[in-house]
PDB file of N, CA and C in Angstrom:
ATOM      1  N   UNK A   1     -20.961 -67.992-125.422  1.00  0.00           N
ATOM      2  CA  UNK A   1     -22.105 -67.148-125.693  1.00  0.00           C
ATOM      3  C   UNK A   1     -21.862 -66.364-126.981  1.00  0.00           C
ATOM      4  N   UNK A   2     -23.261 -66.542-127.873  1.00  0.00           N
ATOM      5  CA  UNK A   2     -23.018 -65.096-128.612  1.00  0.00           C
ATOM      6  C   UNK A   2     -24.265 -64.164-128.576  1.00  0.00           C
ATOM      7  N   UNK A   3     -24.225 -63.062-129.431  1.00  0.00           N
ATOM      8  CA  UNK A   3     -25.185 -62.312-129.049  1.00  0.00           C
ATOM      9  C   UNK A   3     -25.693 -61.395-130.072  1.00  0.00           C
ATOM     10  N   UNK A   4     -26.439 -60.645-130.277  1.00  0.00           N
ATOM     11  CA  UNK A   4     -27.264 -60.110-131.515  1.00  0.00           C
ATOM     12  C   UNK A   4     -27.738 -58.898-130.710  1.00  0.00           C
ATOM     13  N   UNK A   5     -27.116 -57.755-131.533  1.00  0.00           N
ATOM     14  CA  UNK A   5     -28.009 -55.994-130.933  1.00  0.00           C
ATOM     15  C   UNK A   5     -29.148 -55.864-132.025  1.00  0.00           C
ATOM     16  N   UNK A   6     -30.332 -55.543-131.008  1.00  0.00           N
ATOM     17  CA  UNK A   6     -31.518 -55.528-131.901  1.00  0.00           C
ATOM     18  C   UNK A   6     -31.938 -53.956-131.246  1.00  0.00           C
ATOM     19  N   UNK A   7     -32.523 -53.303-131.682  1.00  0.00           N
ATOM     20  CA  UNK A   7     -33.264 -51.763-132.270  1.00  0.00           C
ATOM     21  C   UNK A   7     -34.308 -51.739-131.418  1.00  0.00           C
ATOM     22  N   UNK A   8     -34.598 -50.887-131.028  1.00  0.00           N
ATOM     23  CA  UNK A   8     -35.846 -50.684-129.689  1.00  0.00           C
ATOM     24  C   UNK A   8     -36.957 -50.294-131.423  1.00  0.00           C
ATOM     25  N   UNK A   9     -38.498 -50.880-131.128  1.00  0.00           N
ATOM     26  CA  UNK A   9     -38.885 -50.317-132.456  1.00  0.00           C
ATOM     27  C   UNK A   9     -39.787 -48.866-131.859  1.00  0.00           C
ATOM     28  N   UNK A  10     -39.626 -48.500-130.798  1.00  0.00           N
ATOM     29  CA  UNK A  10     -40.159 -47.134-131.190  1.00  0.00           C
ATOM     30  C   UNK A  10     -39.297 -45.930-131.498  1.00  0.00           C
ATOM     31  N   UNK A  11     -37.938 -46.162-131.238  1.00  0.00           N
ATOM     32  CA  UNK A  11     -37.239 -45.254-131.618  1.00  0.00           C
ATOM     33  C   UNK A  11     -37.267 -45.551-133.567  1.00  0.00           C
ATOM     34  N   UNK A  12     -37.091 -47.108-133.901  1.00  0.00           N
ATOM     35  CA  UNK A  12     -37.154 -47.476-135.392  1.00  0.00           C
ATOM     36  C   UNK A  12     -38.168 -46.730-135.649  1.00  0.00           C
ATOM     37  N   UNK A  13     -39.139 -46.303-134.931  1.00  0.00           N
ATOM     38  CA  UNK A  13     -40.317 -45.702-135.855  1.00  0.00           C
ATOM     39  C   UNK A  13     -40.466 -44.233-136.221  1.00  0.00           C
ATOM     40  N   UNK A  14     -39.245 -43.395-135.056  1.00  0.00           N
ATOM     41  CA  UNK A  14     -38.697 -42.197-134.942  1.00  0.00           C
ATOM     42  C   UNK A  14     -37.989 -42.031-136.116  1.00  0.00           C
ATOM     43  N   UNK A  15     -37.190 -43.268-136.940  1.00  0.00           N
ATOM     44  CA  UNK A  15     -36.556 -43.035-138.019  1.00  0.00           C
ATOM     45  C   UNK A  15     -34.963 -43.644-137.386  1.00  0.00           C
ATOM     46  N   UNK A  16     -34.722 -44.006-136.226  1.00  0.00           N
ATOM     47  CA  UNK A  16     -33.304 -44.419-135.432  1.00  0.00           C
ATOM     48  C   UNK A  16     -32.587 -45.713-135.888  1.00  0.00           C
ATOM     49  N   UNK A  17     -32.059 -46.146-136.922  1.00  0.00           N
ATOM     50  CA  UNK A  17     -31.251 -47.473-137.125  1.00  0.00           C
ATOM     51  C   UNK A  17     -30.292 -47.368-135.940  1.00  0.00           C
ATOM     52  N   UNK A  18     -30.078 -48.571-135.543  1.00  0.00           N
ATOM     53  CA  UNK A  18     -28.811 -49.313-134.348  1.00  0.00           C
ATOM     54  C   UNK A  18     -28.123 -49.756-134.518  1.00  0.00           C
ATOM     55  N   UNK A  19     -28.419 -50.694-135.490  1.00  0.00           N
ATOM     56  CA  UNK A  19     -27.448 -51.493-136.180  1.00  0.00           C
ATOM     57  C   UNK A  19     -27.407 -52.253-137.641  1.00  0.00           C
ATOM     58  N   UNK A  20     -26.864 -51.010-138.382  1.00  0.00           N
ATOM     59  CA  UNK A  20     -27.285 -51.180-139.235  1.00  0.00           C
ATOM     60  C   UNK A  20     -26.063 -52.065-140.332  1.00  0.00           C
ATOM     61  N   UNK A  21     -25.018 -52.511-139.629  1.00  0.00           N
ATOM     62  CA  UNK A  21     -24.485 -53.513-140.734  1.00  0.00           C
ATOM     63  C   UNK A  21     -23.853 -54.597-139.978  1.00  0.00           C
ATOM     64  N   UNK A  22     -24.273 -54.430-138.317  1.00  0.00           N
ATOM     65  CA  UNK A  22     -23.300 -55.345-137.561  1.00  0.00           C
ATOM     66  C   UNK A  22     -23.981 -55.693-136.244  1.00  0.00           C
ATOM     67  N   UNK A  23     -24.978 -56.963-136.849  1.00  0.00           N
ATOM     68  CA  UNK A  23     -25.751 -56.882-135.080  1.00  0.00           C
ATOM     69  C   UNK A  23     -25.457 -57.808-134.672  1.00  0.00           C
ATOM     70  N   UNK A  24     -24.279 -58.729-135.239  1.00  0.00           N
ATOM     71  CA  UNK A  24     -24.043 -60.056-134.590  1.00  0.00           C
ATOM     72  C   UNK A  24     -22.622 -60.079-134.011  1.00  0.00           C
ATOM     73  N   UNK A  25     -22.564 -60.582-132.711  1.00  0.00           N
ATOM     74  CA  UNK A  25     -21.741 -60.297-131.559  1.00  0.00           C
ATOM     75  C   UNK A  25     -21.091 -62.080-131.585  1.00  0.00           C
ATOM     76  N   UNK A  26     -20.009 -62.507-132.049  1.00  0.00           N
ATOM     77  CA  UNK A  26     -19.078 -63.207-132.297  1.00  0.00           C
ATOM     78  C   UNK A  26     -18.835 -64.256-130.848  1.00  0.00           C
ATOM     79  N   UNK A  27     -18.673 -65.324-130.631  1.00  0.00           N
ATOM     80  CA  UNK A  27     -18.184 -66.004-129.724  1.00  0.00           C
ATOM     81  C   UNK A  27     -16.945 -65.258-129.396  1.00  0.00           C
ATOM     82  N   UNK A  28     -16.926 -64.962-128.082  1.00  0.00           N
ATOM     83  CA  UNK A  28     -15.096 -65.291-127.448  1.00  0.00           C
ATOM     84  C   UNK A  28     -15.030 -63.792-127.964  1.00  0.00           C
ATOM     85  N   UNK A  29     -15.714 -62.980-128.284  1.00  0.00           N
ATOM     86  CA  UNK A  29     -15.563 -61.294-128.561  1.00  0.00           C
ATOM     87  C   UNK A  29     -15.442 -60.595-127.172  1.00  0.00           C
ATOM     88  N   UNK A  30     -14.140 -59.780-127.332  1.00  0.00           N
ATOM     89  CA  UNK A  30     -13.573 -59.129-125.881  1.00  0.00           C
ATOM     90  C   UNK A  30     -13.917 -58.092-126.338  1.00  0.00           C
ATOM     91  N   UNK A  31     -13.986 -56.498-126.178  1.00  0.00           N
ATOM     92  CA  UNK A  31     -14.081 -55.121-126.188  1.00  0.00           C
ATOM     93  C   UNK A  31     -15.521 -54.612-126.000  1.00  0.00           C
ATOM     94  N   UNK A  32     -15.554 -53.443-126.094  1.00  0.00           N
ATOM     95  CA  UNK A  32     -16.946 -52.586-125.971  1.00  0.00           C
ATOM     96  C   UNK A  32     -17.685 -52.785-127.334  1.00  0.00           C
ATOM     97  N   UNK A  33     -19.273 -52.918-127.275  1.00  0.00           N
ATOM     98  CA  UNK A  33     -19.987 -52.953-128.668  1.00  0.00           C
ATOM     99  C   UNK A  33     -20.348 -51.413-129.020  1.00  0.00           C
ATOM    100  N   UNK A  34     -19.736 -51.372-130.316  1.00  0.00           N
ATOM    101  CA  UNK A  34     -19.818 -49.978-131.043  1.00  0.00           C
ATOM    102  C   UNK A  34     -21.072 -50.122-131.593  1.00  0.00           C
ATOM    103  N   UNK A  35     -22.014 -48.957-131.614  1.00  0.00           N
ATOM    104  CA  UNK A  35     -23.242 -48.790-132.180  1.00  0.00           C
ATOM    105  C   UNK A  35     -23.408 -48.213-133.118  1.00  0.00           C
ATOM    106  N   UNK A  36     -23.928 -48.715-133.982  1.00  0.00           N
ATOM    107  CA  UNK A  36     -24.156 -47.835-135.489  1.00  0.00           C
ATOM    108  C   UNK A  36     -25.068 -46.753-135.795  1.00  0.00           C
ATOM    109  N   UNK A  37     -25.264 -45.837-135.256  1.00  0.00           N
ATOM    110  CA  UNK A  37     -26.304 -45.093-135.126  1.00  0.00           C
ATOM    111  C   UNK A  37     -26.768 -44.300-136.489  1.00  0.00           C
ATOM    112  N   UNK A  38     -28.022 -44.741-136.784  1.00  0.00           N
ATOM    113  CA  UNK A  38     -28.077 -43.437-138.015  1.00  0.00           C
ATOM    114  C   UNK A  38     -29.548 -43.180-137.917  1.00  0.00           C
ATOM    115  N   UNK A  39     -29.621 -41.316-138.181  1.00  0.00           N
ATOM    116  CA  UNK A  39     -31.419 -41.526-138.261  1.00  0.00           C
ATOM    117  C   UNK A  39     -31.765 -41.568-139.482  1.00  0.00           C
ATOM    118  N   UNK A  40     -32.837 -42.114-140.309  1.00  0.00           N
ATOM    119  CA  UNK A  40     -33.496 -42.099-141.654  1.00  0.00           C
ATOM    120  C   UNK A  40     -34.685 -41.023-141.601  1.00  0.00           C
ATOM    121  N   UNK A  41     -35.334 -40.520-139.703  1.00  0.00           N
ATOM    122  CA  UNK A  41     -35.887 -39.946-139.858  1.00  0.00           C
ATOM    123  C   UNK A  41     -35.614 -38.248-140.491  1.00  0.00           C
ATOM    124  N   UNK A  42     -36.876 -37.513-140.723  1.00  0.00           N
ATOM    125  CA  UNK A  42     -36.961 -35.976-140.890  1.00  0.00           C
ATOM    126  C   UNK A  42     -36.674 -35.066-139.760  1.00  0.00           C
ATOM    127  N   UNK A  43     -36.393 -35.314-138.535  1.00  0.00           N
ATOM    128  CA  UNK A  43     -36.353 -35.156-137.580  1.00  0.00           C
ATOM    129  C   UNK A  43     -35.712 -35.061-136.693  1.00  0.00           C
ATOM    130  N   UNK A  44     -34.544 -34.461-136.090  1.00  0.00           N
ATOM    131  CA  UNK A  44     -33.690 -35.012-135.260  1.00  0.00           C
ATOM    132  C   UNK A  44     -33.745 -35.791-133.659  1.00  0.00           C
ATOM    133  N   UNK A  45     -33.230 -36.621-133.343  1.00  0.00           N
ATOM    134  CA  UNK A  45     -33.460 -37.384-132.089  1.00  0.00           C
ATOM    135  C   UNK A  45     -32.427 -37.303-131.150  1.00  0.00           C
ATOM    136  N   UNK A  46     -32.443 -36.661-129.861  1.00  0.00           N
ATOM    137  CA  UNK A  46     -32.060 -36.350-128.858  1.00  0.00           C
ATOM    138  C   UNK A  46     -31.824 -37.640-127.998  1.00  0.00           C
ATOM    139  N   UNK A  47     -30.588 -38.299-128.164  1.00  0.00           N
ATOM    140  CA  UNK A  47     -30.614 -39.058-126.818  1.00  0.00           C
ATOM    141  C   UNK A  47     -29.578 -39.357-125.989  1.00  0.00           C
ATOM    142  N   UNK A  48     -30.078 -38.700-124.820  1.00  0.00           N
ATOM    143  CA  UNK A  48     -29.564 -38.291-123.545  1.00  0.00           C
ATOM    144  C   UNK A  48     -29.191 -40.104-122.454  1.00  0.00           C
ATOM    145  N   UNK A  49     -28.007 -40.058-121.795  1.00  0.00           N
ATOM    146  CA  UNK A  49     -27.792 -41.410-121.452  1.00  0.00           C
ATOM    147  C   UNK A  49     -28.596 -41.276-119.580  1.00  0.00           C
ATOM    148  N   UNK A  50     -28.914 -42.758-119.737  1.00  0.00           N
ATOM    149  CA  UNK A  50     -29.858 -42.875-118.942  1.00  0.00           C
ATOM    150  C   UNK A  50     -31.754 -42.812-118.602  1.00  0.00           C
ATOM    151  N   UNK A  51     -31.737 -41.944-120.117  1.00  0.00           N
ATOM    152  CA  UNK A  51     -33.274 -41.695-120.210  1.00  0.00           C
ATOM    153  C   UNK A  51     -33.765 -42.620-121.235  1.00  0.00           C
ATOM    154  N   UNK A  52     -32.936 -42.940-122.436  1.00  0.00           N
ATOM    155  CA  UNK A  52     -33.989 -43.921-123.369  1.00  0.00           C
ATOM    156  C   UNK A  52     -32.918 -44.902-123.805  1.00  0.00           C
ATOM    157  N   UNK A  53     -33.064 -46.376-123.696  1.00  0.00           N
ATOM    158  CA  UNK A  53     -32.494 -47.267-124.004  1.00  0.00           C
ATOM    159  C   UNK A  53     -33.125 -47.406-125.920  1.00  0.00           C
ATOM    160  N   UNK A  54     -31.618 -47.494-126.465  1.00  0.00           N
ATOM    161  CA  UNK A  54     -31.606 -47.180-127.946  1.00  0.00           C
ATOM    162  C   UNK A  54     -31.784 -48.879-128.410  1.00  0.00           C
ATOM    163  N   UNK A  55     -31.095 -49.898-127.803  1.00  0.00           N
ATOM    164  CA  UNK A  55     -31.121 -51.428-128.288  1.00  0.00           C
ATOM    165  C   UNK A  55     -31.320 -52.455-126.995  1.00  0.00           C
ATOM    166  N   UNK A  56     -31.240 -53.389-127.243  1.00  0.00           N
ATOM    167  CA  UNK A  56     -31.355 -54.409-126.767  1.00  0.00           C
ATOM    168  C   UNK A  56     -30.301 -55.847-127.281  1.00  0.00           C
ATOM    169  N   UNK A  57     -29.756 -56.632-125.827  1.00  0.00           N
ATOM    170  CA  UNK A  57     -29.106 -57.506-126.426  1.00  0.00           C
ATOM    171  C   UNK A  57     -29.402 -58.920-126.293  1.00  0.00           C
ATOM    172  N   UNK A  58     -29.822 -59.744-127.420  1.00  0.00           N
ATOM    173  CA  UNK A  58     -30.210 -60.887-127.479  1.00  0.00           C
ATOM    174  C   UNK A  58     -29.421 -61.864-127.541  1.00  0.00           C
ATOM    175  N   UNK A  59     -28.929 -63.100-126.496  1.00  0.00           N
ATOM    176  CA  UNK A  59     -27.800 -63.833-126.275  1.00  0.00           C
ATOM    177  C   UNK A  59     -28.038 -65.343-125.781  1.00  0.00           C
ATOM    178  N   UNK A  60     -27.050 -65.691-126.920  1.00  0.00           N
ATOM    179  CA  UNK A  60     -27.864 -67.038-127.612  1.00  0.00           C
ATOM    180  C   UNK A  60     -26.254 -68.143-126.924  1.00  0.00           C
ATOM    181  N   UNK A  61     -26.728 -69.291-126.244  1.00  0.00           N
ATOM    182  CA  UNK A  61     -25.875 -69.910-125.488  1.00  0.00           C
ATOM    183  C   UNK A  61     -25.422 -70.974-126.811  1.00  0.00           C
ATOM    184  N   UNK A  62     -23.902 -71.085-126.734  1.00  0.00           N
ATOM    185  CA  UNK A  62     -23.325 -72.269-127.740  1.00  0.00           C
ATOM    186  C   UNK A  62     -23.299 -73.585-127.256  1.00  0.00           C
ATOM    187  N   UNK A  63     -24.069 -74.503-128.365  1.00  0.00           N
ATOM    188  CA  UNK A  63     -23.877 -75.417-127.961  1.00  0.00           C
ATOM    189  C   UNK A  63     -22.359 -76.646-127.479  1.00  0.00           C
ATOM    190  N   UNK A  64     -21.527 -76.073-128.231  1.00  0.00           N
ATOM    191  CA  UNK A  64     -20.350 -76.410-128.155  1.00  0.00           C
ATOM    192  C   UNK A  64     -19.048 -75.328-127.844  1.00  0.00           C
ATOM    193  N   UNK A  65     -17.789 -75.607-126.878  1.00  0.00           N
ATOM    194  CA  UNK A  65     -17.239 -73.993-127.165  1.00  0.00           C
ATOM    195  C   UNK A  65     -16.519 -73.761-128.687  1.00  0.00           C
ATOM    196  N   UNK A  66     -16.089 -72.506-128.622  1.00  0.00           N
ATOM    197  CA  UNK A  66     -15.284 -72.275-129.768  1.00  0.00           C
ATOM    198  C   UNK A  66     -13.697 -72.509-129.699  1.00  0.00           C
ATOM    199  N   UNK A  67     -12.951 -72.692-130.610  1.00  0.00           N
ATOM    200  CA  UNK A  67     -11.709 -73.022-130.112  1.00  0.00           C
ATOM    201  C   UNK A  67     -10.910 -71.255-130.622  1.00  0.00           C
ATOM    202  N   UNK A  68      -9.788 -71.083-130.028  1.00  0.00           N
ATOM    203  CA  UNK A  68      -9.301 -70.014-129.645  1.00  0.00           C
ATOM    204  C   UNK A  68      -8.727 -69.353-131.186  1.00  0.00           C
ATOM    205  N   UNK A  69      -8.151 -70.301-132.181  1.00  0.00           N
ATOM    206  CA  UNK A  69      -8.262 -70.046-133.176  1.00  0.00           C
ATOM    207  C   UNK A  69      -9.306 -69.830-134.350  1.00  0.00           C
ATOM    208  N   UNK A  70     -10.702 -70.523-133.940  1.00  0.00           N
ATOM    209  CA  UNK A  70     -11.721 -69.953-134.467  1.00  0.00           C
ATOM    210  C   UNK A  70     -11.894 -68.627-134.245  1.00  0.00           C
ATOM    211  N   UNK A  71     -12.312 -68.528-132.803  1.00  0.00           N
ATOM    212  CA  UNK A  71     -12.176 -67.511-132.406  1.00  0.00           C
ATOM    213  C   UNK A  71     -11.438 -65.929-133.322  1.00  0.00           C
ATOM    214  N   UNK A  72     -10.529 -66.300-133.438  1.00  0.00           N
ATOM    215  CA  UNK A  72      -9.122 -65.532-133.561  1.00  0.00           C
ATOM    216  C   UNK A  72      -9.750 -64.633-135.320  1.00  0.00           C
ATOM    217  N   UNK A  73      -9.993 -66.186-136.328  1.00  0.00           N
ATOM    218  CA  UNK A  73     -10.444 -65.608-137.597  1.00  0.00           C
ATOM    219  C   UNK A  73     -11.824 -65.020-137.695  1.00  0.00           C
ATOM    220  N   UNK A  74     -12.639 -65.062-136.667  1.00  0.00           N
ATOM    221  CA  UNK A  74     -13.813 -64.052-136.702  1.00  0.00           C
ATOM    222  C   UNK A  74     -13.618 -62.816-136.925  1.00  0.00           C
ATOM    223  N   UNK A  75     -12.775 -61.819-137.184  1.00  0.00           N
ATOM    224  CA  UNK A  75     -13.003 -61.306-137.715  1.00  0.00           C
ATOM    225  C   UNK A  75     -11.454 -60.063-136.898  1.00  0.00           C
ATOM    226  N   UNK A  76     -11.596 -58.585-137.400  1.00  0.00           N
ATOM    227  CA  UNK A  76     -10.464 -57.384-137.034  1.00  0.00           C
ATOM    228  C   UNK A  76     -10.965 -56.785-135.912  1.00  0.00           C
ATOM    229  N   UNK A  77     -11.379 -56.738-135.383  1.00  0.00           N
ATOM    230  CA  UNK A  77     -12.178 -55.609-134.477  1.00  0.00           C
ATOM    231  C   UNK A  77     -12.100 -56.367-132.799  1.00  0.00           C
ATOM    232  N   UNK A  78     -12.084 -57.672-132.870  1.00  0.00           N
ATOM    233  CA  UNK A  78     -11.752 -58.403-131.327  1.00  0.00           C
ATOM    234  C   UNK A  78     -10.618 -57.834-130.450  1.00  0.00           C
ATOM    235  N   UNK A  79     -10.910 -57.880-129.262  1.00  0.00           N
ATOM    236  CA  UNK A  79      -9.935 -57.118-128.211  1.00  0.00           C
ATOM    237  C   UNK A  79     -10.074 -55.220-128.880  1.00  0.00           C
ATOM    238  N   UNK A  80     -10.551 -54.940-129.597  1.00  0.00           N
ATOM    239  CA  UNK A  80     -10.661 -53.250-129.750  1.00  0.00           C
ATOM    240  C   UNK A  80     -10.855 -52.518-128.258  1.00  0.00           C
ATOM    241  N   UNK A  81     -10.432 -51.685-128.586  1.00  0.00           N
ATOM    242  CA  UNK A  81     -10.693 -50.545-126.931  1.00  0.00           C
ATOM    243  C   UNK A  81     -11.630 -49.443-127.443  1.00  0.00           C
ATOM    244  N   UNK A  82     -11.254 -48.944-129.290  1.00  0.00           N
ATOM    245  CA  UNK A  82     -11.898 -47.591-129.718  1.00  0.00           C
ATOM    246  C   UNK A  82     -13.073 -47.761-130.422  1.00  0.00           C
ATOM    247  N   UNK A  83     -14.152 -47.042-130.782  1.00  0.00           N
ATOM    248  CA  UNK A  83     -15.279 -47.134-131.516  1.00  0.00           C
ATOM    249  C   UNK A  83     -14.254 -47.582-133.183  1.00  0.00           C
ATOM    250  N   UNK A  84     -13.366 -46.757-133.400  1.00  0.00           N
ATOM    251  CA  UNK A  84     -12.791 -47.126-134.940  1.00  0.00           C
ATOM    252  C   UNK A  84     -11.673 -47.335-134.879  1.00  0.00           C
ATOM    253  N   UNK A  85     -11.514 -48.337-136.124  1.00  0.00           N
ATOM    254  CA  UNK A  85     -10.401 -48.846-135.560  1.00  0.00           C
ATOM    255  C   UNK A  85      -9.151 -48.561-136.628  1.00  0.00           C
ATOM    256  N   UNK A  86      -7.914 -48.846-135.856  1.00  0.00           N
ATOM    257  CA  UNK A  86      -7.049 -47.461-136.576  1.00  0.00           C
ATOM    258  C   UNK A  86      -6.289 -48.125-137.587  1.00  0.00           C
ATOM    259  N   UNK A  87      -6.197 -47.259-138.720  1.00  0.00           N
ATOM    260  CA  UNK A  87      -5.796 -47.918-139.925  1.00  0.00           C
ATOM    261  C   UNK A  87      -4.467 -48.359-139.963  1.00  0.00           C
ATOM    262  N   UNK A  88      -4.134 -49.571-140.729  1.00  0.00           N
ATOM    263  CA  UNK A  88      -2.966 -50.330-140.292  1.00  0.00           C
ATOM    264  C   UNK A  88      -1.706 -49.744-141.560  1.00  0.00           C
TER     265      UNK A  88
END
């Protein structure tokens, strides 16, 4: 499986980016998805967990699997535990 975080658009219309440099979710990706949050609006936006869902996740089945070393060069951030990740 992979998967793509997409932006609720009424919060987008509040001024709320989600994901704004990383909405694509990698085959064979282990850890928690960090959210990019930024507002563009004038306005500040309050959001409280449980009351307004900020994204949505769109998840797209592979036609073939990935092999473990593909896997592996996708990228620094696989198996992460923290939102950032700690400088080496």
């Amino acid at each position: 499986m992979a998967a793509s975080v997409e932006g609720r658009s009424r919060l987008a219309r509040w001024g709320l980016a989600v994901h704004t440099t990383a909405p694509h979710i990698d085959p064979l990706f282990v850890g928690p998805i960090a959210l990019e949050l930024f507002n563009h609006g004038p306005i500040p936006i309050e959001l409280r967990p449980g009351v307004e869902r900020v994204c949505q996740l769109i998840f797209y089945e592979m036609k073939s699997p990935v092999s473990q070393k593909v896997a592996k060069s996708m990228g620094t951030f696989v198996k992460q535990t923290e939102a950032y990740q700690k400088p080496r």
